[in-house]
Protein backbone atom coordinates (compact mmCIF):
# COMPACT_ATOMS: atom_id res chain seq x y z
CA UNK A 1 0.00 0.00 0.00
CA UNK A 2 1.14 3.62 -0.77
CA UNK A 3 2.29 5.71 2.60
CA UNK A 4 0.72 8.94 2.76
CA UNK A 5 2.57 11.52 5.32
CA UNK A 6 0.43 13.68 7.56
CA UNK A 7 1.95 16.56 5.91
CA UNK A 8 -0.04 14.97 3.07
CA UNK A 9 -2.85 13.86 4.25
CA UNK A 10 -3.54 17.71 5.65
CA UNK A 11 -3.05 18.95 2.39
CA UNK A 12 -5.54 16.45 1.28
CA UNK A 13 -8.15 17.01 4.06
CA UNK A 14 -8.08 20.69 4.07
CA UNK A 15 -8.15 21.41 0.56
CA UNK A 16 -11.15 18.43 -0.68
CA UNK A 17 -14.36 20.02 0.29
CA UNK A 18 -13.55 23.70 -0.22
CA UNK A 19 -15.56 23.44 -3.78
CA UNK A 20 -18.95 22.31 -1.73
CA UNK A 21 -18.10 24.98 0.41
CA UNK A 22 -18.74 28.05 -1.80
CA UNK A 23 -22.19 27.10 -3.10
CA UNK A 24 -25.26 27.73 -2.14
CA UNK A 25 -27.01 24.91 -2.86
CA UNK A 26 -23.92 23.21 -0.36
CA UNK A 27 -24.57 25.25 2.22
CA UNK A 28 -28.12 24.12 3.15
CA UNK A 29 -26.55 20.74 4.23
CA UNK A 30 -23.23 20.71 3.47
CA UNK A 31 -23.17 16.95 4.97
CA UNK A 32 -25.91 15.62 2.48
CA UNK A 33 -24.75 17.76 -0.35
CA UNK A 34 -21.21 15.48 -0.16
CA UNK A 35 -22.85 12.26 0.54
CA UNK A 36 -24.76 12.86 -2.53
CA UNK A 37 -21.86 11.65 -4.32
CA UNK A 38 -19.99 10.26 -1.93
CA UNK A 39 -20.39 6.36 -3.40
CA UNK A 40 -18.86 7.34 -6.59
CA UNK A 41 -15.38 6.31 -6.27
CA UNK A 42 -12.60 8.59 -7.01
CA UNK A 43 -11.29 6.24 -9.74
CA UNK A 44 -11.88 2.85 -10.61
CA UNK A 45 -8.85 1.32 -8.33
CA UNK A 46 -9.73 3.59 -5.03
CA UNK A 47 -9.99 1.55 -1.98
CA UNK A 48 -12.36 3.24 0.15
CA UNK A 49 -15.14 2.30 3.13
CA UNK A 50 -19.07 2.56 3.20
CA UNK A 51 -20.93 3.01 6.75
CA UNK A 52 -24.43 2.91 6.51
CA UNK A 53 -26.61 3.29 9.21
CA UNK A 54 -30.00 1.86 8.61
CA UNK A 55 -28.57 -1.78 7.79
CA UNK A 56 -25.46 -1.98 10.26
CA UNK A 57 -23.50 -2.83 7.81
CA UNK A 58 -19.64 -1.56 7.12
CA UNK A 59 -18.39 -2.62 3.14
CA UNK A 60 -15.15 -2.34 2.01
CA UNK A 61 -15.18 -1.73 -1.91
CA UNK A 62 -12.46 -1.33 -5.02
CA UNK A 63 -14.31 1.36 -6.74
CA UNK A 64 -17.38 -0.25 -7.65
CA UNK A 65 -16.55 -4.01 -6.12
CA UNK A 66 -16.96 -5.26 -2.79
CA UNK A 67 -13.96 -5.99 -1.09
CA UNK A 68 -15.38 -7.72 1.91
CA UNK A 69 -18.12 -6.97 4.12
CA UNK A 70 -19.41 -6.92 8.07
CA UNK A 71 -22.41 -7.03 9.44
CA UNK A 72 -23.85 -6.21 12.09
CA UNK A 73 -21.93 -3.01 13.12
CA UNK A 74 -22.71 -0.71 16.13
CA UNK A 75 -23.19 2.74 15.78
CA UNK A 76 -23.75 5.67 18.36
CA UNK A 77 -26.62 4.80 20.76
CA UNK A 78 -28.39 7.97 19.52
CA UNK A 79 -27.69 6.49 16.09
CA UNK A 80 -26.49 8.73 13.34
CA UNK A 81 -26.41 12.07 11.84
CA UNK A 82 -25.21 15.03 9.93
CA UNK A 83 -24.77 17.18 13.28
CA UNK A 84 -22.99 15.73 16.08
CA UNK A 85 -22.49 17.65 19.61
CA UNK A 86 -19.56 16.69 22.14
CA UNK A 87 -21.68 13.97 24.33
CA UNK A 88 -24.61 13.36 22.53
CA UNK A 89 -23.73 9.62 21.22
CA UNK A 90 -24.56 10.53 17.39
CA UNK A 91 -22.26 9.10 14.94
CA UNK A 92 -21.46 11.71 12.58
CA UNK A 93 -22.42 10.91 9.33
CA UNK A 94 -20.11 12.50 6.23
CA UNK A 95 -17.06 12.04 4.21
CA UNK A 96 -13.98 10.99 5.96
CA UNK A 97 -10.55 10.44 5.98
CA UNK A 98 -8.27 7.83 8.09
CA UNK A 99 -5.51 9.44 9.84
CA UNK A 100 -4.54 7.22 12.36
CA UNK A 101 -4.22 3.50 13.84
CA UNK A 102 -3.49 2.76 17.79
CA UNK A 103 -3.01 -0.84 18.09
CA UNK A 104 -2.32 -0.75 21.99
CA UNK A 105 -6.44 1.10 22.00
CA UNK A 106 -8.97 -0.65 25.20
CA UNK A 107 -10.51 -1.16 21.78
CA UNK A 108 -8.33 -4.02 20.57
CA UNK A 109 -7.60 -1.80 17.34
CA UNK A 110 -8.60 2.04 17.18
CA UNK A 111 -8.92 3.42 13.39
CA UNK A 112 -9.41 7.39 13.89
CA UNK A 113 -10.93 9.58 11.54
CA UNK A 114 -10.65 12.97 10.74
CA UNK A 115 -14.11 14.31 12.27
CA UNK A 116 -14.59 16.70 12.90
CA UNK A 117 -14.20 17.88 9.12
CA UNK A 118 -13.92 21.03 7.46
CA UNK A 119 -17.51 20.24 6.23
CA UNK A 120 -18.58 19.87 9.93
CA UNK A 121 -16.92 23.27 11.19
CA UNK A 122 -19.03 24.96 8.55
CA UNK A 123 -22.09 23.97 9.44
CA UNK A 124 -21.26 24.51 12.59
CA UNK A 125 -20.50 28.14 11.78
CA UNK A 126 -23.96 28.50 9.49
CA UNK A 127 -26.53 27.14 12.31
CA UNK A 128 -24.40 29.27 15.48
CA UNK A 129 -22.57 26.34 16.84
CA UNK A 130 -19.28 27.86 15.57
CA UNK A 131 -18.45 31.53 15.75
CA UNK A 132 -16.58 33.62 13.40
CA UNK A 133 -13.61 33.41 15.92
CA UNK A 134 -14.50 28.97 16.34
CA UNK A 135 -13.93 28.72 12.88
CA UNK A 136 -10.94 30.90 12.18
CA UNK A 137 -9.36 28.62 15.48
CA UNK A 138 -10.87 25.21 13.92
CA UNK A 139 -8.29 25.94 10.19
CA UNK A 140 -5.50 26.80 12.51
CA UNK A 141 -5.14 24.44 14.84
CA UNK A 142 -5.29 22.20 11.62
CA UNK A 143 -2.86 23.50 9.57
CA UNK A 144 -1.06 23.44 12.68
CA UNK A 145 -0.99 19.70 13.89
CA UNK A 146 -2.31 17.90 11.19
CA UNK A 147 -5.59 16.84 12.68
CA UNK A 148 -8.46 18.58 13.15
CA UNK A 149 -9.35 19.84 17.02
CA UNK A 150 -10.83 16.92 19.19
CA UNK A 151 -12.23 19.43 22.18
CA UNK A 152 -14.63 21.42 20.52
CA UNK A 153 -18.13 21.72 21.33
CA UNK A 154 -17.99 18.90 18.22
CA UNK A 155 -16.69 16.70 20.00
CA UNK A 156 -13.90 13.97 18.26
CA UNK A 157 -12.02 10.95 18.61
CA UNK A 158 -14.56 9.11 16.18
CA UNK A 159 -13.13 6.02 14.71
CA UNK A 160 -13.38 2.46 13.73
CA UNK A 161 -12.84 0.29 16.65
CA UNK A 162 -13.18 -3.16 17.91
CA UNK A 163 -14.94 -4.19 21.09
CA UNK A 164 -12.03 -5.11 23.44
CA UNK A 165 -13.90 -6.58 26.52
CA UNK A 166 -17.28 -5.30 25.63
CA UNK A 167 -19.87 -7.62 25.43
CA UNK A 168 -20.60 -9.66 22.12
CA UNK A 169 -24.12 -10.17 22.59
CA UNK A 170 -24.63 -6.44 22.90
CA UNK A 171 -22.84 -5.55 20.58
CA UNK A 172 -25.18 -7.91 17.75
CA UNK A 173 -28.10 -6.31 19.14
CA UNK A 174 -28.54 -2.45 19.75
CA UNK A 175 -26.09 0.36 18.85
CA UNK A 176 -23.86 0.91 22.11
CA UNK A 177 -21.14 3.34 21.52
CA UNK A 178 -20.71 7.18 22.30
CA UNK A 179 -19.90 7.61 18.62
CA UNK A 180 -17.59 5.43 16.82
CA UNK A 181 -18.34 2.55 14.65
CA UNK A 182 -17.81 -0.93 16.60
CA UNK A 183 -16.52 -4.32 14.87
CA UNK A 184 -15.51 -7.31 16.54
CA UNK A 185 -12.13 -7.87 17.32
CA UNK A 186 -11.65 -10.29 14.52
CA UNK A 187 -13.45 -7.43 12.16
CA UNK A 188 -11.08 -4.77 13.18
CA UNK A 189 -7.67 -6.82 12.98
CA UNK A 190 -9.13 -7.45 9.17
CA UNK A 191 -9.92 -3.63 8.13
CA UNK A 192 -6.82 -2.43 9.58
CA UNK A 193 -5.04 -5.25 6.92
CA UNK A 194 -6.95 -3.59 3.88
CA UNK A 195 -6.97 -0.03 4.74
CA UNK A 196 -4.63 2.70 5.61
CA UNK A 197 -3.72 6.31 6.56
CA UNK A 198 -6.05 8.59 4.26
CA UNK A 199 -8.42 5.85 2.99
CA UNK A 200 -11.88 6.92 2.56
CA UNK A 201 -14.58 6.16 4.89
CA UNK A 202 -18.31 7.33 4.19
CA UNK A 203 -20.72 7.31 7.18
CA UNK A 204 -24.52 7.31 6.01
C-alpha cells in the first residue's frame, strides 16, 4: 500500500471540500450535499469504506466491487447524523478520511478519523454552533498539527474500533457506543489489513 505523510494527508483534508463549500445549494446541508456523491469512487482502483446506518452494515469496496463486508456493526446509541455535539452519542455521518491507527487502544484496534471535518466546522458556523472566531481557530489548529481539534463543542475521537472486553451479545443487538463505529475484534484486525492512513470512509 502507498504511505501517505500527515503533511499529506492535511493537504488532502483541508483542501477536498472547499468546492462544496462556496455554493449555495452546499450550504443548506453541506453533509448531504457530499454524501450525494460520496459512493462514486474517485477512480476505478480507489480503496475506500461505506458506513451505513439503517442496515449496520460496514463494506469495504475497489471502486465499484466489494472488497469484503461486516455485518452487524454498532453505531452511536443515539444512532447517526449530519450534526454531532460533544456527548450526545450521534455518529457523525459525512465524508472521511483515516488518519490514524493505535493498536495498543482498550478497543483491541482504534482506526481514527478525521471528524470533525472542514464540512462539519461549517455547518457549525452557518446554524451558530461555531463563531466567526471557532472557525478561524478550527483551520488553525489544523494547519497546525495535522488533525483537526478533538475538544470542541464537536466533539472527536470518532473512529473504527473493535470491542475489546465489551460484550458480544450487545454488541449484535442495539447500537452501544458514544460515537464510533464498533466491529468485533476479529473485524477490526481485518480492516486495519486492507486499509490505511487517508483511505476513505463514508458514514450514512
Amino acid at each position: 500500500m502507498t504511505s501517505v505523510t500527515r503533511r499529506r494527508f492535511g493537504l488532502l483534508a483541508l483542501s477536498a471540500p472547499f468546492a462544496l463549500l462556496m455554493s449555495n445549494s452546499a450550504r443548506a446541508n453541506l453533509i448531504e450535499t457530499l454524501l450525494a456523491r460520496a459512493q462514486i469512487p474517485r477512480h476505478d482502483d480507489e480503496l475506500w469504506v461505506l458506513v451505513e446506518d439503517e442496515r449496520a452494515v460496514l463494506s469495504v469496496y475497489r471502486g465499484n466491487a466489494l472488497v469484503e463486508r461486516f455485518s452487524p456493526v454498532s453505531l452511536g446509541r443515539a444512532g447517526a447524523g449530519p450534526e454531532r455535539l460533544r456527548g450526545g452519542n450521534v455518529t457523525p455521518m459525512g465524508e472521511f478520511r483515516v488518519n490514524r491507527f493505535n493498536n495498543e487502544s482498550d478497543w483491541h484496534i482504534f482506526i481514527g478519523l478525521d471528524y470533525p471535518t472542514p464540512a462539519h466546522a461549517r455547518m457549525a458556523l452557518e446554524s451558530g454552533l461555531y463563531t466567526e472566531r471557532d472557525y478561524e481557530d478550527y483551520f488553525a489548529y489544523y494547519r497546525s498539527h495535522g488533525y483537526p481539534p478533538q475538544q470542541t463543542v464537536l466533539g472527536g475521537f470518532i473512529g473504527i474500533h473493535g470491542l475489546g472486553g465489551a460484550d458480544p451479545d450487545v454488541h449484535a443487538s442495539y447500537h452501544w457506543t458514544q460515537g464510533c463505529v464498533a466491529v468485533t475484534n476479529e473485524q477490526i484486525e481485518r480492516l486495519s489489513e486492507l486499509i490505511e492512513i487517508g483511505t476513505r470512509v463514508v458514514i450514512r
